[in-house]
Protein backbone atom coordinates (compact mmCIF):
# COMPACT_ATOMS: atom_id res chain seq x y z
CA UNK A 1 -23.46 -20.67 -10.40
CA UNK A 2 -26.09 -18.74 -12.05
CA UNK A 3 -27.32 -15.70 -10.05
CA UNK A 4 -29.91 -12.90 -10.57
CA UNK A 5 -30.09 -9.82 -8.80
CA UNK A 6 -32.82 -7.84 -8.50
CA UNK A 7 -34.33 -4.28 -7.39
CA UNK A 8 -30.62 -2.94 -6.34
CA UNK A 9 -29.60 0.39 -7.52
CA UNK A 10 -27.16 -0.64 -9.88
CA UNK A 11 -24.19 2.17 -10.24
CA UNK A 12 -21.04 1.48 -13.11
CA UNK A 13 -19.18 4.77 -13.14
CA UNK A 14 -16.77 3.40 -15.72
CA UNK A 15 -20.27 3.79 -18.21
CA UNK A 16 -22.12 6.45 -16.53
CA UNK A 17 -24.78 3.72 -15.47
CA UNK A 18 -27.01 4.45 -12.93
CA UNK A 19 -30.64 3.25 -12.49
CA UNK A 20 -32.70 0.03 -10.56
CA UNK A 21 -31.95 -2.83 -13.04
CA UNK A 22 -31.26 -6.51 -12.72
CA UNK A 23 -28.08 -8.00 -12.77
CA UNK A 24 -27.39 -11.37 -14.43
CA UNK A 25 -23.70 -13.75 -12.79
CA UNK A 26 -23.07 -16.64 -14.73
CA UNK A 27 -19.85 -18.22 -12.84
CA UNK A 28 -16.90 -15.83 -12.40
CA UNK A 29 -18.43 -13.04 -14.63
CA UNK A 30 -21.22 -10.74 -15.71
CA UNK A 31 -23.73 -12.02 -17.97
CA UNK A 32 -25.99 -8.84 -18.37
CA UNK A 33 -27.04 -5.55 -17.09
CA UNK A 34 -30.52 -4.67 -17.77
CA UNK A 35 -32.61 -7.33 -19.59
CA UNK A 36 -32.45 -10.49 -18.59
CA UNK A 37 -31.31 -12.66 -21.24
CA UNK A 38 -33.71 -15.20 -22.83
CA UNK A 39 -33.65 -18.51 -21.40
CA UNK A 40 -31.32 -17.40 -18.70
CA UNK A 41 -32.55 -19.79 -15.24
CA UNK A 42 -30.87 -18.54 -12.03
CA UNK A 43 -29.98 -20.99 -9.22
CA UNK A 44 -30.39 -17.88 -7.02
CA UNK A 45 -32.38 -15.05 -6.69
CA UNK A 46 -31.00 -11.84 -4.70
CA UNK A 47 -33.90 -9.22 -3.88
CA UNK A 48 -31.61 -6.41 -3.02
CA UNK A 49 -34.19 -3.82 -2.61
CA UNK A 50 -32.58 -0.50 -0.84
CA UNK A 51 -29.21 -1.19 -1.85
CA UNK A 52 -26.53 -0.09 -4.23
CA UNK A 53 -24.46 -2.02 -6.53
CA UNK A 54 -21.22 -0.98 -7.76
CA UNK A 55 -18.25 -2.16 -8.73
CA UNK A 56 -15.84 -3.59 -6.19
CA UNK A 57 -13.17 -1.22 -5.07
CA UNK A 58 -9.42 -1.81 -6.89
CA UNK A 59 -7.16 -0.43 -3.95
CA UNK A 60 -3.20 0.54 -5.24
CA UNK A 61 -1.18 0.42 -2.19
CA UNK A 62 -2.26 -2.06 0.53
CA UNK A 63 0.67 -3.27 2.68
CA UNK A 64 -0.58 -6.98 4.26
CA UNK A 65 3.06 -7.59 5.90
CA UNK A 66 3.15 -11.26 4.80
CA UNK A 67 5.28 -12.21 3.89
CA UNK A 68 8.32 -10.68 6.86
CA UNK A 69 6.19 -9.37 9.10
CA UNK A 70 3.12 -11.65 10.20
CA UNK A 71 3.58 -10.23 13.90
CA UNK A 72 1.74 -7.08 12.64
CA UNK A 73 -0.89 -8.75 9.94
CA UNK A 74 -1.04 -11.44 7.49
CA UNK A 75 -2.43 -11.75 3.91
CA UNK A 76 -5.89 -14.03 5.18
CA UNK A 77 -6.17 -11.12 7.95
CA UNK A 78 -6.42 -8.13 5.57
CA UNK A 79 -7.79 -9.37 2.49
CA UNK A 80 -10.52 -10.40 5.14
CA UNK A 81 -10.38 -6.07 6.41
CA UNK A 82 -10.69 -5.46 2.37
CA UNK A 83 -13.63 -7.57 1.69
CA UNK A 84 -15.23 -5.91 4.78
CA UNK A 85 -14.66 -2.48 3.29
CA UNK A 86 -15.51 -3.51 -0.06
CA UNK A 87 -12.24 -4.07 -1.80
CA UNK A 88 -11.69 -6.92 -4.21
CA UNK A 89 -8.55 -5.85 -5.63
CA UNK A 90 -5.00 -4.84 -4.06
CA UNK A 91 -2.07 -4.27 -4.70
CA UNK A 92 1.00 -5.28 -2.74
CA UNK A 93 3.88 -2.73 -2.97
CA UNK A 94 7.51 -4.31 -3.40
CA UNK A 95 8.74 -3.45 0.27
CA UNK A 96 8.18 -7.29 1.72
CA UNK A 97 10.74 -9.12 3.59
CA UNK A 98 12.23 -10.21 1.09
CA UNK A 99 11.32 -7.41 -1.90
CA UNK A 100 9.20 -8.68 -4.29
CA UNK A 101 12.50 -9.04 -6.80
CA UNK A 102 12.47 -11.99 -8.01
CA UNK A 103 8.96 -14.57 -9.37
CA UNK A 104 9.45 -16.71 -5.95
CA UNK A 105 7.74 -13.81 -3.40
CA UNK A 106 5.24 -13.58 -6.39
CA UNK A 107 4.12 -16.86 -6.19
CA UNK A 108 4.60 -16.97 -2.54
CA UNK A 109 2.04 -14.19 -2.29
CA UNK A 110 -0.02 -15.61 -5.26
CA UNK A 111 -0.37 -19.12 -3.21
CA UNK A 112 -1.41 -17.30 0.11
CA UNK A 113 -3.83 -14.86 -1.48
CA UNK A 114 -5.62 -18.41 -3.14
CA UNK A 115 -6.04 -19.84 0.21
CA UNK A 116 -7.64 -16.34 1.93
CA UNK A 117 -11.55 -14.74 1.70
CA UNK A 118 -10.99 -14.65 -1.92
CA UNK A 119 -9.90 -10.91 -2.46
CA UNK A 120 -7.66 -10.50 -5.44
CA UNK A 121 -3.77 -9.87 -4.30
CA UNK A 122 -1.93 -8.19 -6.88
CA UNK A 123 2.20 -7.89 -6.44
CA UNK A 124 4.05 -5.11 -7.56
CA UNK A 125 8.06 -5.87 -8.26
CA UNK A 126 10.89 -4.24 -7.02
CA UNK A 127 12.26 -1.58 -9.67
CA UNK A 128 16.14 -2.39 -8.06
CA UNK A 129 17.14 -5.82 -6.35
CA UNK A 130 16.69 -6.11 -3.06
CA UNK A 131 15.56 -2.34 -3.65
CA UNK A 132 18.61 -0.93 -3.04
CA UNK A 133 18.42 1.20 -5.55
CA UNK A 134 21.51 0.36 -7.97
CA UNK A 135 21.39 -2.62 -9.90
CA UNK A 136 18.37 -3.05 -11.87
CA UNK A 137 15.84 -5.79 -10.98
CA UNK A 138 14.79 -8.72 -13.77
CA UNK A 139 11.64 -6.74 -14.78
CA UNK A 140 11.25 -9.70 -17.28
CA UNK A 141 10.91 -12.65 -14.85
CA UNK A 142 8.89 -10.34 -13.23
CA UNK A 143 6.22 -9.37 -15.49
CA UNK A 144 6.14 -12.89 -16.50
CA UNK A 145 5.48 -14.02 -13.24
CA UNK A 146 2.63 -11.37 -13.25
CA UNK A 147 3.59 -8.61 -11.33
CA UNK A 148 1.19 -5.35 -12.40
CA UNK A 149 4.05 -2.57 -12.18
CA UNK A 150 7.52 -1.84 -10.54
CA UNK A 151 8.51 0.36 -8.16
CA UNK A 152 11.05 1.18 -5.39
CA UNK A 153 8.66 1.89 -2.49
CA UNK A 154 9.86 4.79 -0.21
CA UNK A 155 13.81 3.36 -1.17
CA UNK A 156 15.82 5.89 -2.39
CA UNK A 157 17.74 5.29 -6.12
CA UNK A 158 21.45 5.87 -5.54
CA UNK A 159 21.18 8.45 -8.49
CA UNK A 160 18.58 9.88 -11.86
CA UNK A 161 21.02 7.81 -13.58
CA UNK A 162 19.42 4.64 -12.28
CA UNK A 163 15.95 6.12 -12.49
CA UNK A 164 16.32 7.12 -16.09
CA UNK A 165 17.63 3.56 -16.85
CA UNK A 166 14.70 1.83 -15.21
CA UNK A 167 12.12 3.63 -16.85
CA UNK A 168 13.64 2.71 -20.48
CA UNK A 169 13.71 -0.69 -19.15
CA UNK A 170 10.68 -0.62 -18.34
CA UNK A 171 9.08 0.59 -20.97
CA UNK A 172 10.59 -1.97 -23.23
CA UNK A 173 8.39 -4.57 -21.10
CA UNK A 174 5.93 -2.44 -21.30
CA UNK A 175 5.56 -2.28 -17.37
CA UNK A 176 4.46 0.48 -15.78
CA UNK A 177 6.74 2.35 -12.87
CA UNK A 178 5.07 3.82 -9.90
CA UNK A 179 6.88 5.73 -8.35
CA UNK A 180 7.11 7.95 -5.09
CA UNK A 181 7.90 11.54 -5.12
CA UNK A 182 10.35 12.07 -2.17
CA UNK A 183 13.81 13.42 -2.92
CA UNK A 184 15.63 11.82 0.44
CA UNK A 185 17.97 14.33 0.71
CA UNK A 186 15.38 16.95 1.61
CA UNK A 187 13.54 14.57 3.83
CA UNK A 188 16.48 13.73 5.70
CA UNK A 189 14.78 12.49 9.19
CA UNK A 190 11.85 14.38 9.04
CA UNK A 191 8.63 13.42 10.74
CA UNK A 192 6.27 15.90 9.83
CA UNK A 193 5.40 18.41 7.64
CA UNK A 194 7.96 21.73 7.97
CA UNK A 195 5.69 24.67 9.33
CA UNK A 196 4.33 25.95 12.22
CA UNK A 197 3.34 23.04 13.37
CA UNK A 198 6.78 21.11 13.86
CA UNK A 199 8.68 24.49 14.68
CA UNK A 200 6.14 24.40 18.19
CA UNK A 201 6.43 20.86 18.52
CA UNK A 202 10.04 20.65 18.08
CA UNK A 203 10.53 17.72 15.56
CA UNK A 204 12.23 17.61 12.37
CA UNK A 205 10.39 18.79 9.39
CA UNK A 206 10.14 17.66 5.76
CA UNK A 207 9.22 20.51 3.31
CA UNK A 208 6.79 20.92 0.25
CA UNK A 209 9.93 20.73 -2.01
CA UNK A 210 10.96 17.05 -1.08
CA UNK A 211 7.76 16.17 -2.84
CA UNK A 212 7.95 19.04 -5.96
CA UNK A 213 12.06 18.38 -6.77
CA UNK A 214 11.47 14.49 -7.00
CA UNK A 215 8.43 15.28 -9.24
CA UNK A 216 9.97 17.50 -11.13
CA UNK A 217 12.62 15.17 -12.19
CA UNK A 218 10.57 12.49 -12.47
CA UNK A 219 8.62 14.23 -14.54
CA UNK A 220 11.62 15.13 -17.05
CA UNK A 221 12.83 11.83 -17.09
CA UNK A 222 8.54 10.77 -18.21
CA UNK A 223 9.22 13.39 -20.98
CA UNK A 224 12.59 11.89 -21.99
CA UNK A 225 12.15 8.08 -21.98
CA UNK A 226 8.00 7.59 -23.11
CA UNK A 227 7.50 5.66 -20.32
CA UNK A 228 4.48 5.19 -18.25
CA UNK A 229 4.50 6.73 -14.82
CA UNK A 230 2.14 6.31 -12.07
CA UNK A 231 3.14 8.25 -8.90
CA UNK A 232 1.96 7.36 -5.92
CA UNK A 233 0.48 9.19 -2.29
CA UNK A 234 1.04 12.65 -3.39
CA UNK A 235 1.01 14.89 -0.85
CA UNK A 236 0.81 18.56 -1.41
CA UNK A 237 -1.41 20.86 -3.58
CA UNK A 238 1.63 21.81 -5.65
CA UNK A 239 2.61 18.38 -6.75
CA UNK A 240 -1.34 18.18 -7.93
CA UNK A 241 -0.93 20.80 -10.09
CA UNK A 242 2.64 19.72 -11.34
CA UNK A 243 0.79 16.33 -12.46
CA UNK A 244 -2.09 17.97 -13.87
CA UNK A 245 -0.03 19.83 -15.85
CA UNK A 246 2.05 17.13 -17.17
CA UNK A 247 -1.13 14.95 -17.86
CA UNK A 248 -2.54 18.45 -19.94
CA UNK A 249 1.15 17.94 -21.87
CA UNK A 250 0.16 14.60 -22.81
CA UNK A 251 2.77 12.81 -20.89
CA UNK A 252 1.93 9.24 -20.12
CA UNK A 253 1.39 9.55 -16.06
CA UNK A 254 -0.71 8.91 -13.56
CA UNK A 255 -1.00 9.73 -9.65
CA UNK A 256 -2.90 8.83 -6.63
CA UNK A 257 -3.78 9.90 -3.09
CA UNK A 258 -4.21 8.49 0.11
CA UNK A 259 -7.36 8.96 1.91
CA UNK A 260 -6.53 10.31 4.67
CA UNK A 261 -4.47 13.20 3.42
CA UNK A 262 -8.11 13.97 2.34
CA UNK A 263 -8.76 14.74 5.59
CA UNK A 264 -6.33 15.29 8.16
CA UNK A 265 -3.89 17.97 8.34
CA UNK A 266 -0.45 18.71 10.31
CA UNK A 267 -2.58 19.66 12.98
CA UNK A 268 -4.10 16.32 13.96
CA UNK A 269 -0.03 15.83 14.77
CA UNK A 270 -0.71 19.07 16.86
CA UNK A 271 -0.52 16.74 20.33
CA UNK A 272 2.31 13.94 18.95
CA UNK A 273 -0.66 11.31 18.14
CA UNK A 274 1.04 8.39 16.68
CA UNK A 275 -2.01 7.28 14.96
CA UNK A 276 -1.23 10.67 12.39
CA UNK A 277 2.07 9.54 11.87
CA UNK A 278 2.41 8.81 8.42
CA UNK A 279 4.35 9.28 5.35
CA UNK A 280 4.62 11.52 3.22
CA UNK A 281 3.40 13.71 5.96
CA UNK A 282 0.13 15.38 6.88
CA UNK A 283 0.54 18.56 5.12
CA UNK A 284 -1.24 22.01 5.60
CA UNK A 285 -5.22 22.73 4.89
CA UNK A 286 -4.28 24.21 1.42
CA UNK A 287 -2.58 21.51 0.81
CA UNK A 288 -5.53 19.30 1.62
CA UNK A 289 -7.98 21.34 -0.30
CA UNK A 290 -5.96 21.18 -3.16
CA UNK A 291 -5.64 17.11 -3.52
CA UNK A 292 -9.75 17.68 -3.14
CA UNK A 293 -9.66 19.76 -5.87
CA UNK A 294 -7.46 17.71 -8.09
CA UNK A 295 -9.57 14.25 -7.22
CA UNK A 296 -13.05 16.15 -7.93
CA UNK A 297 -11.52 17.16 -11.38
CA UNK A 298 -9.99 14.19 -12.07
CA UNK A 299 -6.29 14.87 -12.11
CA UNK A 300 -5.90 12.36 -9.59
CA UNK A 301 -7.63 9.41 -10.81
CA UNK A 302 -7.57 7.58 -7.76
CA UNK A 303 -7.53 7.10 -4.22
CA UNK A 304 -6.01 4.70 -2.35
CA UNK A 305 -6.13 3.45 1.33
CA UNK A 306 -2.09 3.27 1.49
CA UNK A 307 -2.57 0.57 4.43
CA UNK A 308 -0.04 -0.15 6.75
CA UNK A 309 -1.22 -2.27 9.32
CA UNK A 310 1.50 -2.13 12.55
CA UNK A 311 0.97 -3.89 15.86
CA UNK A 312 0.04 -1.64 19.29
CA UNK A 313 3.74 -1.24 20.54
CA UNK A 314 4.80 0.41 16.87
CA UNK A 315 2.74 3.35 18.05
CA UNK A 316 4.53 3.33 21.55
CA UNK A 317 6.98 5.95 22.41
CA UNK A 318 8.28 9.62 21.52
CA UNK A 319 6.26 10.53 18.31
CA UNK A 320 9.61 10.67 15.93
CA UNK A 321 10.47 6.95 17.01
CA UNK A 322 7.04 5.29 16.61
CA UNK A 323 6.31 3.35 12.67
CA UNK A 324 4.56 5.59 10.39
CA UNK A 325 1.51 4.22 8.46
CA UNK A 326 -2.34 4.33 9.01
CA UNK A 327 -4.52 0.91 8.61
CA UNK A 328 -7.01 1.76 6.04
CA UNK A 329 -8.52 -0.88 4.27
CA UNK A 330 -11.61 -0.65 6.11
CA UNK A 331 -12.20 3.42 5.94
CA UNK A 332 -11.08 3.65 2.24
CA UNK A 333 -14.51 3.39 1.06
CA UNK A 334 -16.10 5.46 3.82
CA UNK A 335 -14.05 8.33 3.38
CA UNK A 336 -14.43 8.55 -0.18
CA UNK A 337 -18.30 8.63 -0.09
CA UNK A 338 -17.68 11.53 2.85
CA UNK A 339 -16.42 13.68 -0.14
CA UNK A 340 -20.15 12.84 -1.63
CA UNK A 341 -21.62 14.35 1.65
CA UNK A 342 -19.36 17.27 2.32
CA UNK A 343 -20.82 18.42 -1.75
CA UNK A 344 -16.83 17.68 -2.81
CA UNK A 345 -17.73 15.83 -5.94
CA UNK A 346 -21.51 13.58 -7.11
CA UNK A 347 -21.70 9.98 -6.18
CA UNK A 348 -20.49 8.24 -9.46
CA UNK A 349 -17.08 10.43 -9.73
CA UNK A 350 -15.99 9.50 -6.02
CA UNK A 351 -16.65 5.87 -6.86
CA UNK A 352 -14.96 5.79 -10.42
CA UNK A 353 -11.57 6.95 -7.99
CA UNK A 354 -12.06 3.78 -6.34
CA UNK A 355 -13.20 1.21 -9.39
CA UNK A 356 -12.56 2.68 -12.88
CA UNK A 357 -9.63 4.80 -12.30
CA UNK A 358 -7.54 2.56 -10.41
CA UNK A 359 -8.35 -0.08 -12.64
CA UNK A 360 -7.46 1.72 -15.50
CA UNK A 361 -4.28 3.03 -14.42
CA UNK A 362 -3.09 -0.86 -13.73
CA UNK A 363 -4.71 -1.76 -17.20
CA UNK A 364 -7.24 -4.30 -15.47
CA UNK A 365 -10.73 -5.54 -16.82
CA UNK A 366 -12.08 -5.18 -13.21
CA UNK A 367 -14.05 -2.09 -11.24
CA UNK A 368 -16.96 -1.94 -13.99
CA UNK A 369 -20.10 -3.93 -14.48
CA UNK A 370 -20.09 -5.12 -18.21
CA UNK A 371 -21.26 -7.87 -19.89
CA UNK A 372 -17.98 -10.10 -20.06
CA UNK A 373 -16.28 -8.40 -17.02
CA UNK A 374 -15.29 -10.02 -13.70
CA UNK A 375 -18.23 -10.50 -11.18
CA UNK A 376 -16.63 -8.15 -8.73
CA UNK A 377 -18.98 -6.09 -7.08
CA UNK A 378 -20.55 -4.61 -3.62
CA UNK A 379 -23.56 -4.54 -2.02
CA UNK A 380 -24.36 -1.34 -0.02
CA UNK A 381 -26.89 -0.25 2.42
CA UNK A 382 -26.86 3.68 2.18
CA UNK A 383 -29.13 3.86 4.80
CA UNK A 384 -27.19 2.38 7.82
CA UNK A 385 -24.56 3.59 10.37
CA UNK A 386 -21.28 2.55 9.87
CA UNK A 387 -19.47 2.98 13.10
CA UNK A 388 -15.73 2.60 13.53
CA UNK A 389 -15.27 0.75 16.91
CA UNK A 390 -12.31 -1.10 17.91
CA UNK A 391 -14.97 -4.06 18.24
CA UNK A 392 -16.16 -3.85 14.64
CA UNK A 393 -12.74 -3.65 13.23
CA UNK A 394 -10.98 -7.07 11.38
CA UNK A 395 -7.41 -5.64 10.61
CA UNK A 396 -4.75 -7.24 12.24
CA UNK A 397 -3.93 -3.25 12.46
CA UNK A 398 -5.62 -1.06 14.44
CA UNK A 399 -3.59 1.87 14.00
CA UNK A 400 -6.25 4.23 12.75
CA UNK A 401 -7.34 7.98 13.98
CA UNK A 402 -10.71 7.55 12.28
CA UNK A 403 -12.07 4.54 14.80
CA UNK A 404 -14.94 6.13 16.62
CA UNK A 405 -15.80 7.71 13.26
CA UNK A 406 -19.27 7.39 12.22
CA UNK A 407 -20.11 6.99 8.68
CA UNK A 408 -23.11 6.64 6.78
CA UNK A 409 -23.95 3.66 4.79
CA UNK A 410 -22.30 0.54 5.15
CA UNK A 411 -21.19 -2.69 2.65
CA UNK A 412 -23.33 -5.59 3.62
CA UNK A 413 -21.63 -8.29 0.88
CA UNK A 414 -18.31 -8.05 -1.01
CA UNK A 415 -18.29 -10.59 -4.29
CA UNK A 416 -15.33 -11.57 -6.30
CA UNK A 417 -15.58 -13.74 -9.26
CA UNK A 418 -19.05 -14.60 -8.82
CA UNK A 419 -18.34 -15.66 -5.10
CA UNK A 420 -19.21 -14.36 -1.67
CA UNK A 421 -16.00 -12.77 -0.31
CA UNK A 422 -17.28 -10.95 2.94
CA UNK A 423 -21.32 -11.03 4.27
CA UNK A 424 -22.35 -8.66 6.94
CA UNK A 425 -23.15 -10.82 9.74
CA UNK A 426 -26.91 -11.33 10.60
CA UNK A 427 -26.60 -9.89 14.52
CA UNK A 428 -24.96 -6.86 12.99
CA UNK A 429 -27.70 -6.52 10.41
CA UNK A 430 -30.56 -6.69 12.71
């Protein structure tokens, strides 16, 4: 179908684009930006006067339980949470049950994804089989079948032997690792950040250095082998640094951070809510300002809404027992234009975490509008409240400390490939 646009405020951070200009769909992609083309007849006309246009939002670390654990979500219900929030890209880490190991869970997850909302489901395969960490998966089948990266989730490696091995591996593939920076010795059972916090609370503690010793090898083994390193969820102001260092060397790597560690600390844990269980842990307020820091600058090119999506009773019990995780899909995109309000970094940065960056790290054409490029893109009322209410919410999940937020600004249509994915619904518009 042939669709024109009109009157939004059209915003591409991947180009620096930002001005009231028409936009031109012609099927699954982007026809033009700016001028409409000679000749060019649309079967629809959208006047979307008041609104912004941007890029939809490329999210690395999504968790949508299916397939294993449909008692807590499935893929239709949180792609459906992701077009609401203005995602049309995620990625599935390898931690399904079954991993992600072999091309059968891709196409399992491929098929399911083509009969949901529409949102792009992306796979990423297991680094070890079953991810247990010794025997290296088939990274071949794997990247034939279309997986974006490997990885080992939170699973330990049973040595930097293995690690070293699967990055060479790797990088003969040309696949990409991500990574996540916990040395599982030092977190032992830890629940929370070590500090004050869980020294008056009483529960076990992981410290600063399970993040900085796993980078730090990590890291060597980058320098070593050539190959390309994304880490994921960092955690601590210290790790920032250590990758913004290593990206100054010139090493090929890349990191991310969740949204929330943007902004919640250990002491939202401070009366053993569940809903701030997560891990890596909330960390201190340096810590926080210093992921800010590293995000406004660039040094970590993206944000994710690390969702984990876990049923009502998972949350149930004596804080160190209940399932870490937070359900983000739908606050991703709120919380990153917060950082707009609070003066953290301008409008077009914050959103190139979400679109550009993302996409870049994974190597995708998607989260910019260019002529050629897919038709994936948001429509946003900056103008209207966006509250959080248990009522409002359309994860299967609703494990989240930020319902009963207010935000401002909310998506009113989600497209992907030229195609409708998510419309706000007329009573809600009114």
């Amino acid at each position: 179908m042939s669709i024109l646009i009109e009157n939004a405020r059209v915003i591409d951070p991947g180009s620096g684009l930002d001005a009231v200009t028409p936009v031109c769909i012609q099927g699954s992609e982007i026809l033009a930006l700016g001028a409409v083309p000679e000749g060019f007849e649309p079967r629809r006309r959208i006047d979307a006067s008041g609104l912004w246009l941007f890029p939809g939002i490329v999210d690395l670390s999504a968790h949508l339980r299916e397939p294993g654990e449909e008692h807590k979500a499935t893929i239709a219900s949180e792609t459906q949470a992701a077009a609401r929030g203005g995602i049309t890209t995620v990625v599935v880490p390898p931690d399904t049950t079954p991993p992600i190991d072999s091309p059968a869970e891709v196409e399992l997850i491929s098929r399911r994804a083509e009969q949901a909302c529409g949102v792009r489901v992306l796979t990423m395969g297991a680094l070890t089989r079953g991810l247990h960490g010794e025997q290296l998966a088939e990274m071949a089948a794997l990247k034939r079948a279309g997986v974006v990266a490997v990885g080992n989730a939170w699973r330990p490696l049973a040595s930097p032997l293995v690690l070293r091995r699967a990055m060479e591996y790797a990088a003969t593939f040309d696949l990409m690792v991500s990574l996540s920076a916990q040395d599982a010795s030092l977190t032992g059972s830890g629940c929370v950040h070590e500090g004050a916090v869980s020294t008056r609370l009483g529960l076990p503690g992981i410290p600063e250095a399970a993040e900085t010793a796993a980078l730090g090898g990590i890291l060597a083994l980058v320098e070593q082998t050539g190959a390309r390193v994304h880490v994921n969820r960092l955690s601590t102001r210290r790790g920032a640094e250590m990758i913004a260092k290593a990206r100054a060397d010139g090493l090929p790597v890349s990191a991310d951070v969740a949204a929330h560690q943007l902004f919640l600390t250990e002491v939202d844990v401070a009366d053993f809510n569940p809903l701030c269980h997560v891990m890596p842990p909330l960390r201190t307020q340096r810590d926080r300002e210093g992921l800010r820091d590293a995000v406004a600058r660039g040094e970590i090119s993206a944000v994710c809404s690390d969702h984990q999506p876990h049923e009502s009773d998972s949350k149930l019990g004596p804080f160190a027992e209940t399932r870490p995780g937070i359900s983000g899909l739908e606050t991703l995109l709120p919380l990153t234009l917060r950082l707009v309000e609070e003066g953290l970094m301008p409008l077009s940065a914050a959103l190139a975490r979400i679109t550009a960056g993302p996409a870049d790290i994974l190597g995708l054409g998607s989260g910019r509008l260019s002529r050629g490029a897919p038709a994936d893109f948001v429509l946003f009322d900056p103008e209207a409240l966006n509250e959080i209410t248990p009522e409002s919410w359309l994860s299967a999940g609703s494990n989240s400390p930020f319902i009963g937020w207010t935000f401002s600004g909310r998506v009113t249509e989600t497209w992907v490939a030229g195609r409708p994915a998510w419309t706000l619904p007329a009573e809600d518009s009114a």
